[in-house]
PDB file of N, CA and C in Angstrom:
ATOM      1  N   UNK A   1     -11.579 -63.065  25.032  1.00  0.00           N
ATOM      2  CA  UNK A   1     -11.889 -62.345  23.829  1.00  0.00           C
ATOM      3  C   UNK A   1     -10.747 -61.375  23.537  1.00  0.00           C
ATOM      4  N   UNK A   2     -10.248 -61.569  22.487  1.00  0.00           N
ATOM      5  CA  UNK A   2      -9.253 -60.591  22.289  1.00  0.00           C
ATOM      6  C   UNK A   2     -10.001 -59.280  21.515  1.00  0.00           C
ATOM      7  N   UNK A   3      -8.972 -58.196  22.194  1.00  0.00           N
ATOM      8  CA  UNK A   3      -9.536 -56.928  22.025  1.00  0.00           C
ATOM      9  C   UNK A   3      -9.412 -56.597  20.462  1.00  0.00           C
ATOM     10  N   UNK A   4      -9.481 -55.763  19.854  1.00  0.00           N
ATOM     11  CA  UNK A   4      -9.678 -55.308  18.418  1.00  0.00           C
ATOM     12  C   UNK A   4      -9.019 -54.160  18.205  1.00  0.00           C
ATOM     13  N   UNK A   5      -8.200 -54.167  17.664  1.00  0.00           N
ATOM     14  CA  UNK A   5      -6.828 -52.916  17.659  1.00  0.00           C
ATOM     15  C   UNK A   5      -7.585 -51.715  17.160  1.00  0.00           C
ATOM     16  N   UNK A   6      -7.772 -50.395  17.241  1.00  0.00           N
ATOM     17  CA  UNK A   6      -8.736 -49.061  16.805  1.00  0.00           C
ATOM     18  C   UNK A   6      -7.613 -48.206  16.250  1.00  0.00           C
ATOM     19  N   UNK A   7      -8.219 -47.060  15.384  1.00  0.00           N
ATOM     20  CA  UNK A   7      -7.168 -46.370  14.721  1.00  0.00           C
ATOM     21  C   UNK A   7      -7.144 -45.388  15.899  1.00  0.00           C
ATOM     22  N   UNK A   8      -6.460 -44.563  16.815  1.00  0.00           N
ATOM     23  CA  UNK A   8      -6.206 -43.430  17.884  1.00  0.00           C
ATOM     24  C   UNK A   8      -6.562 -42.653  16.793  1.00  0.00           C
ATOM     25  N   UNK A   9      -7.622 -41.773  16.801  1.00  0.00           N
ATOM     26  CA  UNK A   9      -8.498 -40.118  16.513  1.00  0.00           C
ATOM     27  C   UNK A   9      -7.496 -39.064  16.746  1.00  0.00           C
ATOM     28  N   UNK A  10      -5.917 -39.219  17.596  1.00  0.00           N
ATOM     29  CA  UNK A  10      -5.073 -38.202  17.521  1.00  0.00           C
ATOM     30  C   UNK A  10      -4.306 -38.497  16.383  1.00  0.00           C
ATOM     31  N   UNK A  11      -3.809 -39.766  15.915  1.00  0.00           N
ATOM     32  CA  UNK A  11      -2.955 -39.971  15.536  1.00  0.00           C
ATOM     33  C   UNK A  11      -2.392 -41.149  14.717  1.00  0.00           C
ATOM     34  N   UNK A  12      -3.274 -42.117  14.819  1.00  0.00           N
ATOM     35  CA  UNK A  12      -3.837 -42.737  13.382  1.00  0.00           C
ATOM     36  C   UNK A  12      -2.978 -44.467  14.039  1.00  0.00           C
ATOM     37  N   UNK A  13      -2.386 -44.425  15.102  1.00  0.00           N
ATOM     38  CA  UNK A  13      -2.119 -45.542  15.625  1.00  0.00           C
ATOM     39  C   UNK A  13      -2.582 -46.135  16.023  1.00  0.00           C
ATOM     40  N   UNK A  14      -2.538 -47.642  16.101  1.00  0.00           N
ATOM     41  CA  UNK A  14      -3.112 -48.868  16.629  1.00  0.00           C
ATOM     42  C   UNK A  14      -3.509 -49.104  17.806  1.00  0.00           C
ATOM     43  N   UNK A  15      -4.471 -48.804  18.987  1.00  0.00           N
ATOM     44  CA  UNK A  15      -4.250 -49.097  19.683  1.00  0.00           C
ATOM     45  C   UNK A  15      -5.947 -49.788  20.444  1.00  0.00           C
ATOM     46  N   UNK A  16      -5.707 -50.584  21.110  1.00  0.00           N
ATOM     47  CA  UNK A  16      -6.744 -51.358  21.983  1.00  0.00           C
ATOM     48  C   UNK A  16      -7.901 -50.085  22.419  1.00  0.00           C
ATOM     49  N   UNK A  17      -7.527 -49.193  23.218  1.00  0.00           N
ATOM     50  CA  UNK A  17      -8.118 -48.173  23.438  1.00  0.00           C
ATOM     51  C   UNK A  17      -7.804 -46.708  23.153  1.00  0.00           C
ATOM     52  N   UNK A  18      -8.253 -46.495  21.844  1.00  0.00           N
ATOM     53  CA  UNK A  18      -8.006 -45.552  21.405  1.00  0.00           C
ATOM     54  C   UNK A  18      -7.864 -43.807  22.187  1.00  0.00           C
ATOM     55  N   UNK A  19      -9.303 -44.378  23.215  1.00  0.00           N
ATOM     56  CA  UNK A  19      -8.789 -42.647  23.439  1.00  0.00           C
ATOM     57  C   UNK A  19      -7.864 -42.448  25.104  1.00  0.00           C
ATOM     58  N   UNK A  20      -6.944 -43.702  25.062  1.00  0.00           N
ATOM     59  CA  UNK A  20      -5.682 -43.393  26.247  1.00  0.00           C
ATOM     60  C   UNK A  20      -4.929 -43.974  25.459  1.00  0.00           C
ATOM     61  N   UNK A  21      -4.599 -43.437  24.637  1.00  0.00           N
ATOM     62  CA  UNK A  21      -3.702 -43.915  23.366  1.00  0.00           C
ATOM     63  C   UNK A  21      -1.976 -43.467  23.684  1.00  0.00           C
ATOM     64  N   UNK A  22      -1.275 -44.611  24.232  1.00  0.00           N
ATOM     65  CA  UNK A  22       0.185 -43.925  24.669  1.00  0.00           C
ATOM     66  C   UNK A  22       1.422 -43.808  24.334  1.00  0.00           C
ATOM     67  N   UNK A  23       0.680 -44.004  22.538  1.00  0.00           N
ATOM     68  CA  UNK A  23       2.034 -44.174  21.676  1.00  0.00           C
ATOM     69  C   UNK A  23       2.070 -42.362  21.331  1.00  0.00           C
ATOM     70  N   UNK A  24       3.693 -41.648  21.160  1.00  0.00           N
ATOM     71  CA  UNK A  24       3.703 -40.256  20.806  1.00  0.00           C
ATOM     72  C   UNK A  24       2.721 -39.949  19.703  1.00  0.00           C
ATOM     73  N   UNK A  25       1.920 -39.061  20.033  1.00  0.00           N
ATOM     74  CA  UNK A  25       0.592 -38.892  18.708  1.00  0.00           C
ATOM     75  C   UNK A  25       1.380 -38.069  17.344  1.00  0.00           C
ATOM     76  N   UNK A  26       1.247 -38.154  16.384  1.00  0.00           N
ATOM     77  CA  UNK A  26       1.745 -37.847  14.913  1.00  0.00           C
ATOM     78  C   UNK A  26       1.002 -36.155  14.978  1.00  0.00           C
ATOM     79  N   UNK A  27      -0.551 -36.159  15.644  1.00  0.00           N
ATOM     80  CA  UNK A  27      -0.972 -34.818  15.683  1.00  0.00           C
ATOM     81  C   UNK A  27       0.208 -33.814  16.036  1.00  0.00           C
ATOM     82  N   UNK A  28       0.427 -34.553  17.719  1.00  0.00           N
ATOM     83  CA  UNK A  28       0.691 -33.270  18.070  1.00  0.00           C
ATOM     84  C   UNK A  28       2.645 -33.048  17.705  1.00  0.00           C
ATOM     85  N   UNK A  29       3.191 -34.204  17.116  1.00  0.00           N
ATOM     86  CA  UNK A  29       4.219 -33.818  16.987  1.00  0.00           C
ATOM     87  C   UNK A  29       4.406 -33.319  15.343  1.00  0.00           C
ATOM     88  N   UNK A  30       3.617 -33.081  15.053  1.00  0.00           N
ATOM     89  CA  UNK A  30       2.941 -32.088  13.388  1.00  0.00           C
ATOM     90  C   UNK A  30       2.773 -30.740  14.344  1.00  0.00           C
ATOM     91  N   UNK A  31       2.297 -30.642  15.205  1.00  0.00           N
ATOM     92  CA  UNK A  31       2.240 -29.240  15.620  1.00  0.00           C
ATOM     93  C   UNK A  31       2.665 -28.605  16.639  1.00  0.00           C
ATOM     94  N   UNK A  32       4.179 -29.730  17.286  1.00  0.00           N
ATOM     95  CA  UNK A  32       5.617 -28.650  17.610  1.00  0.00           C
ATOM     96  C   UNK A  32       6.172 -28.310  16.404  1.00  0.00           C
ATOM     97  N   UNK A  33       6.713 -29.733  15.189  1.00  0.00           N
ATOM     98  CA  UNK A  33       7.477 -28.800  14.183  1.00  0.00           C
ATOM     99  C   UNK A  33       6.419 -27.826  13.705  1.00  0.00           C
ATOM    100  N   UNK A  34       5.412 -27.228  13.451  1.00  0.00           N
ATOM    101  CA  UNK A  34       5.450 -26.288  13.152  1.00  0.00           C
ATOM    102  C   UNK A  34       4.928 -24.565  13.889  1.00  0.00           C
ATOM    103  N   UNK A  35       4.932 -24.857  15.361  1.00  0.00           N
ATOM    104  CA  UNK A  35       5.305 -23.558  16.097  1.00  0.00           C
ATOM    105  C   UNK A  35       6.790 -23.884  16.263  1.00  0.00           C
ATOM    106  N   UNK A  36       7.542 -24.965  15.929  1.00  0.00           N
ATOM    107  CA  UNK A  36       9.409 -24.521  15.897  1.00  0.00           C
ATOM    108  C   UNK A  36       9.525 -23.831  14.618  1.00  0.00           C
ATOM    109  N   UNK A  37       8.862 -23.938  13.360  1.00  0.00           N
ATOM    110  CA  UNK A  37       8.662 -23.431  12.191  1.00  0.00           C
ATOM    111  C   UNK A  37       8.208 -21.706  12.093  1.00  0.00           C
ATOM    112  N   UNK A  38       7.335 -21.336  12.554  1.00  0.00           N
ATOM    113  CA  UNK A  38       6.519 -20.326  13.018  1.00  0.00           C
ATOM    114  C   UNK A  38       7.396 -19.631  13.951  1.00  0.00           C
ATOM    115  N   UNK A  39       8.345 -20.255  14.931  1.00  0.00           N
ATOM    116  CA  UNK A  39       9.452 -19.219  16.006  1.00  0.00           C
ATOM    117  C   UNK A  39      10.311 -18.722  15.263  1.00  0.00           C
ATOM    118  N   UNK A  40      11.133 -19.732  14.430  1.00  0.00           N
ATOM    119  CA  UNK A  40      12.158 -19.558  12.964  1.00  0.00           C
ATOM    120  C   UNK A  40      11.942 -18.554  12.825  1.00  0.00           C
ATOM    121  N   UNK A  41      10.879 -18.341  11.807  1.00  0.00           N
ATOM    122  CA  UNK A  41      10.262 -17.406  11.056  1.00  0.00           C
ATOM    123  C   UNK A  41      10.331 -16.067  11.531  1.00  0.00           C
ATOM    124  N   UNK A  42       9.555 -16.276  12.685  1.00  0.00           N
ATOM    125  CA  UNK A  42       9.746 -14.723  13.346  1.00  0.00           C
ATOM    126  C   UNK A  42      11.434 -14.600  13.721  1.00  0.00           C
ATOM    127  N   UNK A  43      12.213 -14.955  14.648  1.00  0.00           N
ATOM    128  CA  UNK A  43      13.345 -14.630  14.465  1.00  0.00           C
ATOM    129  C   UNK A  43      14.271 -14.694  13.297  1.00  0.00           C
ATOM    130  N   UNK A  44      13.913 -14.884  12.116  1.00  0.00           N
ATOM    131  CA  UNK A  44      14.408 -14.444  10.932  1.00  0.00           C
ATOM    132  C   UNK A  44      13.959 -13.259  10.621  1.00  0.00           C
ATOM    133  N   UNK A  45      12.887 -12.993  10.752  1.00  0.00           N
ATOM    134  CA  UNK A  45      11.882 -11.259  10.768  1.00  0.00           C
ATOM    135  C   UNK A  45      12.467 -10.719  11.365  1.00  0.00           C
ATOM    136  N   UNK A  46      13.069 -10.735  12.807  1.00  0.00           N
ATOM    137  CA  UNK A  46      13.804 -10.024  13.431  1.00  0.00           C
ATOM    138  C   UNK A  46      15.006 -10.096  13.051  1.00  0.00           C
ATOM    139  N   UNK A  47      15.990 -10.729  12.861  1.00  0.00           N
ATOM    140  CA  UNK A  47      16.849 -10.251  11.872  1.00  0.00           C
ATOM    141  C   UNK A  47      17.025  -9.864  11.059  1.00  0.00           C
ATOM    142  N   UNK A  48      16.152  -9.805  10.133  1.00  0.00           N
ATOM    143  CA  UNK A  48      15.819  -9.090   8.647  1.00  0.00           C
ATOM    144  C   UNK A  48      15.855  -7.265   9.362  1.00  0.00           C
ATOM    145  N   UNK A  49      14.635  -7.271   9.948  1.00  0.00           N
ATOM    146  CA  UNK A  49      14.318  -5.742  10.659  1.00  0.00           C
ATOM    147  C   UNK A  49      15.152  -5.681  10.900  1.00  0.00           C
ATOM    148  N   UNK A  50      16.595  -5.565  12.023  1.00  0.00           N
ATOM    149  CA  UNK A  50      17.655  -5.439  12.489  1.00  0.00           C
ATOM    150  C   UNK A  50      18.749  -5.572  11.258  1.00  0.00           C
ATOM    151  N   UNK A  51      18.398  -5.328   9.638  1.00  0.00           N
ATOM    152  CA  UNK A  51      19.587  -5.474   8.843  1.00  0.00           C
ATOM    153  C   UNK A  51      20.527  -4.399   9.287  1.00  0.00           C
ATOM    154  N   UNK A  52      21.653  -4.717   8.672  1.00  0.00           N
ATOM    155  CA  UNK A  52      22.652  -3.865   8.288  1.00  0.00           C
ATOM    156  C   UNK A  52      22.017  -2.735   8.076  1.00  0.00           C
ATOM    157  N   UNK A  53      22.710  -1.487   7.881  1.00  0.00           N
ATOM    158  CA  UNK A  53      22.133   0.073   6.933  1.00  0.00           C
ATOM    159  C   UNK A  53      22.579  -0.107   5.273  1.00  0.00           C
ATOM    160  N   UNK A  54      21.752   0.270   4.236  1.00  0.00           N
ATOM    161  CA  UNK A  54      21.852   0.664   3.174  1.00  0.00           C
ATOM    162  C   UNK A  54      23.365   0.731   2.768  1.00  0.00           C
ATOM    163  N   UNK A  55      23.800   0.329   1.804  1.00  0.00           N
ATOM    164  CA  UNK A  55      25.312   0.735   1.446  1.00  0.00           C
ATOM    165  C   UNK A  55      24.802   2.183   1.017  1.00  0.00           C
ATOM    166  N   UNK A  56      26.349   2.963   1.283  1.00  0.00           N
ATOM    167  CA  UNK A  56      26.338   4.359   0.674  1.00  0.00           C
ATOM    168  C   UNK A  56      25.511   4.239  -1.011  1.00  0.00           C
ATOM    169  N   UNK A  57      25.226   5.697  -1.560  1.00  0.00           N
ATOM    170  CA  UNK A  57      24.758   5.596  -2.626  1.00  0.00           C
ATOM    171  C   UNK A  57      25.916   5.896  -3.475  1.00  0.00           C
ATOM    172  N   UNK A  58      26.107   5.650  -4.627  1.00  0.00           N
ATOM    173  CA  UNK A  58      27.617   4.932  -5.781  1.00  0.00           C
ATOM    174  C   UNK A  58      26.549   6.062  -6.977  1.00  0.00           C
ATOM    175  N   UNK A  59      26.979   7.039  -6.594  1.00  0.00           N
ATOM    176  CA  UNK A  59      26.785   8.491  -7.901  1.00  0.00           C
ATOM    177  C   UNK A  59      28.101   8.586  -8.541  1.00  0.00           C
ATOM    178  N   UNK A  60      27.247   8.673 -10.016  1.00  0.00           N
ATOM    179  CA  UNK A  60      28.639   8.686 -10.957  1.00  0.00           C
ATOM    180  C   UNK A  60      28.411   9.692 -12.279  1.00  0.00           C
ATOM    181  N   UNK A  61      29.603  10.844 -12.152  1.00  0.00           N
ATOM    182  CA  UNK A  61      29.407  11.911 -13.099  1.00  0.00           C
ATOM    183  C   UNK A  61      28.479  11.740 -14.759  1.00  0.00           C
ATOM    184  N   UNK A  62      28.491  12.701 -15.085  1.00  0.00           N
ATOM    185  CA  UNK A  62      27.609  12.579 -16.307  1.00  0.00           C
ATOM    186  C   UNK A  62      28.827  11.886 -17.477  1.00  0.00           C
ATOM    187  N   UNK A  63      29.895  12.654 -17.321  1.00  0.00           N
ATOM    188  CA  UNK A  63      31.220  11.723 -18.116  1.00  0.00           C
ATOM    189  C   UNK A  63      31.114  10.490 -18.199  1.00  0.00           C
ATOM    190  N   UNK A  64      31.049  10.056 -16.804  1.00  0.00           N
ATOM    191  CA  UNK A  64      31.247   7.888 -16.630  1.00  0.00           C
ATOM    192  C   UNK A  64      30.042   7.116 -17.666  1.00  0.00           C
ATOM    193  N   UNK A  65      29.024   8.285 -17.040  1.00  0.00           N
ATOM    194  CA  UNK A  65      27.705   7.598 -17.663  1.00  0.00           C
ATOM    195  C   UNK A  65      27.966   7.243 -19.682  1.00  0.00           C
ATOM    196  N   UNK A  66      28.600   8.540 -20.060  1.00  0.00           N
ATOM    197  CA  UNK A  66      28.690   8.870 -21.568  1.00  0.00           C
ATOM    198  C   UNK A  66      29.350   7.187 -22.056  1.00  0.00           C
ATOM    199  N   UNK A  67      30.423   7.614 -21.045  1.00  0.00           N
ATOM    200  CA  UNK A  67      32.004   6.379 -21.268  1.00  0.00           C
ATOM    201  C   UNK A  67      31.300   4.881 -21.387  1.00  0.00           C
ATOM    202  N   UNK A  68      30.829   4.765 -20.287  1.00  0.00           N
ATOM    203  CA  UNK A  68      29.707   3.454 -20.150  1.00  0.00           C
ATOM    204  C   UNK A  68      28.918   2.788 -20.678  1.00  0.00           C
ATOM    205  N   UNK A  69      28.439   3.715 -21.286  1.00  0.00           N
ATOM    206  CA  UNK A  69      27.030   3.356 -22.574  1.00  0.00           C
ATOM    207  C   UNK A  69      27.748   3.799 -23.734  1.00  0.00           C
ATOM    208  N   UNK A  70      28.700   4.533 -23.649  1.00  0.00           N
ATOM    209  CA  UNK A  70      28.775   4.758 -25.168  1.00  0.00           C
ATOM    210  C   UNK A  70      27.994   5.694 -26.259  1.00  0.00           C
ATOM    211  N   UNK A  71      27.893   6.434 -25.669  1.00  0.00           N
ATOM    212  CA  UNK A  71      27.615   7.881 -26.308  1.00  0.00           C
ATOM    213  C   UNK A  71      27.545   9.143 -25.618  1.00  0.00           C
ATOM    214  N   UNK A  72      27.322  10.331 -26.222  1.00  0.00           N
ATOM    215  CA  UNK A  72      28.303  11.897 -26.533  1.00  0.00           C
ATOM    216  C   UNK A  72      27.081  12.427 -25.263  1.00  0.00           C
ATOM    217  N   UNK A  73      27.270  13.308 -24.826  1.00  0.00           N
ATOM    218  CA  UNK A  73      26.474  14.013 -23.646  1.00  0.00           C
ATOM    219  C   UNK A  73      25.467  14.871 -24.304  1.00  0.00           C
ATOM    220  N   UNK A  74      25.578  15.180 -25.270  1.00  0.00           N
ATOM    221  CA  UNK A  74      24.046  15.947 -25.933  1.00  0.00           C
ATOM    222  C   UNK A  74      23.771  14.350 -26.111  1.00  0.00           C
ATOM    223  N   UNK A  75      23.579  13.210 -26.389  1.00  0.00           N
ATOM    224  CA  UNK A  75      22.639  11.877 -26.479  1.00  0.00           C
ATOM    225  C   UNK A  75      22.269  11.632 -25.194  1.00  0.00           C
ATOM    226  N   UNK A  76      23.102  12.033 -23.867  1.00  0.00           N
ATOM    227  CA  UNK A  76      22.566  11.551 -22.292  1.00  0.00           C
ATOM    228  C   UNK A  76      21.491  12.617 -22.159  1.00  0.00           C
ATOM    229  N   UNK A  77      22.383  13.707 -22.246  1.00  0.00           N
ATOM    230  CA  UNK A  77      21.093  14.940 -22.452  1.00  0.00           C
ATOM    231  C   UNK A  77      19.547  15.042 -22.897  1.00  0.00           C
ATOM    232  N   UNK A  78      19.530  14.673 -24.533  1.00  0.00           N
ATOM    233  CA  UNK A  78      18.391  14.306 -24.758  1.00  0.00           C
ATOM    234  C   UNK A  78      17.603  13.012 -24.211  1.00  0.00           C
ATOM    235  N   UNK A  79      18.608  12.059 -23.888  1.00  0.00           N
ATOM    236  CA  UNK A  79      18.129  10.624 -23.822  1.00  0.00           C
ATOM    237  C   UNK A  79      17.026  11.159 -21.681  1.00  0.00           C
ATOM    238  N   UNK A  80      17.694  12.087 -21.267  1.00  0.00           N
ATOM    239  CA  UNK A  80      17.478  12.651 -19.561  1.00  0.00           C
ATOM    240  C   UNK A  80      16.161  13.158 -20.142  1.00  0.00           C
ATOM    241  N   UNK A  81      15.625  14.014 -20.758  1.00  0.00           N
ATOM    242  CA  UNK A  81      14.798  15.246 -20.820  1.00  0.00           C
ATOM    243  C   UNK A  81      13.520  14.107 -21.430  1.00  0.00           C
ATOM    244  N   UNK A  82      14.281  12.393 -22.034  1.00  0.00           N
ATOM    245  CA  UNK A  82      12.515  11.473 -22.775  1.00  0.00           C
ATOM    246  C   UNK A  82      12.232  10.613 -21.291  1.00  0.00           C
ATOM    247  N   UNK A  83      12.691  11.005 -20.317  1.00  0.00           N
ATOM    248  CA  UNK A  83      12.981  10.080 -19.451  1.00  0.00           C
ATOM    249  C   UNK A  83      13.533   8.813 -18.917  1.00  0.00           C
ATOM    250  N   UNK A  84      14.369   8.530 -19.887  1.00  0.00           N
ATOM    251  CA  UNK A  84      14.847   7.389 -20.144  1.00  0.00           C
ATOM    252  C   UNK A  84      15.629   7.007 -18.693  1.00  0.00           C
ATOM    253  N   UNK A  85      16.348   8.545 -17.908  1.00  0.00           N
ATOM    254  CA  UNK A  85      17.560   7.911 -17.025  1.00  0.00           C
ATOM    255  C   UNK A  85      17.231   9.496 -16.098  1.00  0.00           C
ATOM    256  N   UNK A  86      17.299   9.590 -15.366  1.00  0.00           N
ATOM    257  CA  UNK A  86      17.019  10.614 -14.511  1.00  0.00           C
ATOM    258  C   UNK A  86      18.023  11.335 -13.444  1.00  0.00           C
ATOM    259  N   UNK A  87      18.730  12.771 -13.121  1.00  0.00           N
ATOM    260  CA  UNK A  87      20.035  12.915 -12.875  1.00  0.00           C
ATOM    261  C   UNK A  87      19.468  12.834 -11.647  1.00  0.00           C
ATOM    262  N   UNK A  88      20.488  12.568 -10.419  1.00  0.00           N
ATOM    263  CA  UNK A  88      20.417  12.365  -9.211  1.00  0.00           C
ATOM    264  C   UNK A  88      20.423  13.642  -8.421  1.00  0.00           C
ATOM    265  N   UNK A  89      21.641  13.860  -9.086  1.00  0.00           N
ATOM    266  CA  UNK A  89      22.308  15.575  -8.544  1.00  0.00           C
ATOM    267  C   UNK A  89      23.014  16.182  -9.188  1.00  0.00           C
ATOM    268  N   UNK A  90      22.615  17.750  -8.885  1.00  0.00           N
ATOM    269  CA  UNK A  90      23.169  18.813  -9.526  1.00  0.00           C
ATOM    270  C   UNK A  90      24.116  19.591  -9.169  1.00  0.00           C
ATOM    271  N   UNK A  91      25.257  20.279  -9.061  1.00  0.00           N
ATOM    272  CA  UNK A  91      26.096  20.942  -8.984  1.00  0.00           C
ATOM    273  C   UNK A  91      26.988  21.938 -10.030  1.00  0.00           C
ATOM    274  N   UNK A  92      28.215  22.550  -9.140  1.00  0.00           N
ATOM    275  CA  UNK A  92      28.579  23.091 -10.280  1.00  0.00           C
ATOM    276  C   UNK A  92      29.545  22.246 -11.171  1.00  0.00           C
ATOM    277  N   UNK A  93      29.806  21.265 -11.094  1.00  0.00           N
ATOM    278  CA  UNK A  93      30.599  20.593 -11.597  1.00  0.00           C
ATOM    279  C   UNK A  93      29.556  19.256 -12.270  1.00  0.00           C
ATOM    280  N   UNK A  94      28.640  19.741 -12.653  1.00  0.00           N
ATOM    281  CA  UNK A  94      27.895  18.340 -13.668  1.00  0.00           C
ATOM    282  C   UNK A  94      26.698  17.892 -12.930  1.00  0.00           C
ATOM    283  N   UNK A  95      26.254  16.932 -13.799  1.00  0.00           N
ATOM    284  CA  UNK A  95      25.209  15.739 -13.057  1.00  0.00           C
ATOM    285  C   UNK A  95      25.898  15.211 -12.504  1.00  0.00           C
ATOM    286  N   UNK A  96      25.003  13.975 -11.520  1.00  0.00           N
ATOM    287  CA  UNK A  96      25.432  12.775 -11.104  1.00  0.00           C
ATOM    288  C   UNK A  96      24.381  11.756 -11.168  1.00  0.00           C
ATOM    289  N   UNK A  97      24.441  10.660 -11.804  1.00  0.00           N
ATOM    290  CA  UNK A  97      23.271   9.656 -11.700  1.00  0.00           C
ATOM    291  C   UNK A  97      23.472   8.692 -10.873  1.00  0.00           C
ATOM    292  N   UNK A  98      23.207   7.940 -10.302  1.00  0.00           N
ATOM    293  CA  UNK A  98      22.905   6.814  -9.756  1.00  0.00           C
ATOM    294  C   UNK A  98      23.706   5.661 -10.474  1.00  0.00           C
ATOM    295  N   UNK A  99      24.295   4.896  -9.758  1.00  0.00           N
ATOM    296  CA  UNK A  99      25.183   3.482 -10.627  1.00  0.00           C
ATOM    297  C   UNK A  99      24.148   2.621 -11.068  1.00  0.00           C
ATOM    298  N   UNK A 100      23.494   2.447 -10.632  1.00  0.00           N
ATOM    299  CA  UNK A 100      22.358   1.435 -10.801  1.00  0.00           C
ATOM    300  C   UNK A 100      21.532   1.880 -12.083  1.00  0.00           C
ATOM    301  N   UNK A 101      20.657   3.255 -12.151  1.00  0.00           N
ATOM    302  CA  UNK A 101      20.115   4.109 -13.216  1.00  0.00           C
ATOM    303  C   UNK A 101      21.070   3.823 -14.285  1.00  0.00           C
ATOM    304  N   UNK A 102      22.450   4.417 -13.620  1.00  0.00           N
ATOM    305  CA  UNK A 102      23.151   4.070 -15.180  1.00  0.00           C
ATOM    306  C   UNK A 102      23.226   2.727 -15.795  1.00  0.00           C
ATOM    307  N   UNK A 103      23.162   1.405 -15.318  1.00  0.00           N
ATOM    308  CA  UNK A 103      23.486   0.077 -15.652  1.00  0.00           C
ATOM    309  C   UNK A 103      22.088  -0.335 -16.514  1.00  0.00           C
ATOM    310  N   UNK A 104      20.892   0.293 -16.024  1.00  0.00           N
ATOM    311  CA  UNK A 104      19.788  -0.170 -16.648  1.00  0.00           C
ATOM    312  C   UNK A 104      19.463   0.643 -17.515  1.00  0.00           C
ATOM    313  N   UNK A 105      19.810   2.130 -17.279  1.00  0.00           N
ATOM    314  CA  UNK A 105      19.788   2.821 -18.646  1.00  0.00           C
ATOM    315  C   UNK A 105      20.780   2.546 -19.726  1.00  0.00           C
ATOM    316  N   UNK A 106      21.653   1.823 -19.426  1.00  0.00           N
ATOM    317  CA  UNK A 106      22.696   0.920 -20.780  1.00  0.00           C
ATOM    318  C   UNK A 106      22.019  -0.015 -21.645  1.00  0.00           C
ATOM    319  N   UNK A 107      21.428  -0.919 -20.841  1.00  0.00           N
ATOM    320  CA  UNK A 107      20.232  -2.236 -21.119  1.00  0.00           C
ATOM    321  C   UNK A 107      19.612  -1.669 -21.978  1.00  0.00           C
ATOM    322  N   UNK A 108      18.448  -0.145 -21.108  1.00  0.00           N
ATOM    323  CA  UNK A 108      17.089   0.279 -22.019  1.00  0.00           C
ATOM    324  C   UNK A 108      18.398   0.897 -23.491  1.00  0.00           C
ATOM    325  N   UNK A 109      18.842   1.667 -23.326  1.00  0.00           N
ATOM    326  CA  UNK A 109      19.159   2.172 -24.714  1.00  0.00           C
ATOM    327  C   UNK A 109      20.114   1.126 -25.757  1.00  0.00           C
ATOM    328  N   UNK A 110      20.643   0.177 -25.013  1.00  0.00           N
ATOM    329  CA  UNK A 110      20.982  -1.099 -26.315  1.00  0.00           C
ATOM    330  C   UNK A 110      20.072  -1.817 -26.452  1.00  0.00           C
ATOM    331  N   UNK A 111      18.976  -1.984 -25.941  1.00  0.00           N
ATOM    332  CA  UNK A 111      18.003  -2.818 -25.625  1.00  0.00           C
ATOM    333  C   UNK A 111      18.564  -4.525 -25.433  1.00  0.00           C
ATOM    334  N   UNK A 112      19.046  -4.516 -24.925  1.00  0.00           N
ATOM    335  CA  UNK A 112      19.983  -5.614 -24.100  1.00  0.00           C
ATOM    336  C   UNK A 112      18.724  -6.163 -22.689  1.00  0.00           C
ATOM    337  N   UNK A 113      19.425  -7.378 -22.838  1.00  0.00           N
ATOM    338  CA  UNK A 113      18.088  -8.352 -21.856  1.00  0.00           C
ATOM    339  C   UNK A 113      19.127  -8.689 -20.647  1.00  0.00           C
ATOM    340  N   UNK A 114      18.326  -8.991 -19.557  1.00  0.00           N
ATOM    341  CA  UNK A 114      19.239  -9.710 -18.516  1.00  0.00           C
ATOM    342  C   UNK A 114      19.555 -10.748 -19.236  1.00  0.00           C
ATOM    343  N   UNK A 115      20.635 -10.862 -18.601  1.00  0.00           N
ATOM    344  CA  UNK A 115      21.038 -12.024 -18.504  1.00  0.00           C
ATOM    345  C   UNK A 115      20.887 -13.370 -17.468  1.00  0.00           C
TER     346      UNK A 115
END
């Protein structure tokens, strides 16, 4: 009597007796790649946590800001006090805003879109 080939319950292969089934099971090699997937992961987390430090912060006088956008310092002035752009720092020698503040406060006051 020939035997009758069964689907293996691990792994969906052919075999006479399914449950000493001794072909590599599809289960369980679905679930090394994904604890090799899951190790990745975390040692990418740990490299992420372990970034680099912050680049310095890139403050730029109230002048650059004017030059940049294109208008007079009573317009940064008023445009500071609607909240539009917010000074970083104060001294005796001027504001300083933020490079970044300034690039998007160019955008908000031309009303300019990313690109």
């Amino acid at each position: 009597m020939m035997s009758e080939k069964l689907p293996c319950v691990n792994c969906f292969a052919l075999s006479a007796k399914p449950e000493k089934c001794q072909t590599p099971c599809l289960l369980n090699a679905c679930r090394l790649i994904v604890d090799q997937i899951v190790q990745s992961v975390e040692q990418v987390t740990a490299l992420i946590q372990r970034k680099l430090p912050d680049p310095p912060i890139q403050l730029v006088h109230s002048k650059e800001v004017c030059s940049y956008v294109g208008i007079v310092a009573k317009t940064l002035y008023r445009c500071e006090k609607q909240g539009m752009i917010l000074a970083y720092k104060k001294d005796h020698t001027g504001k300083y805003f933020l490079h970044a503040d300034m690039v998007l406060f160019k955008k908000k006051y031309h009303n300019l879109s990313d690109f």
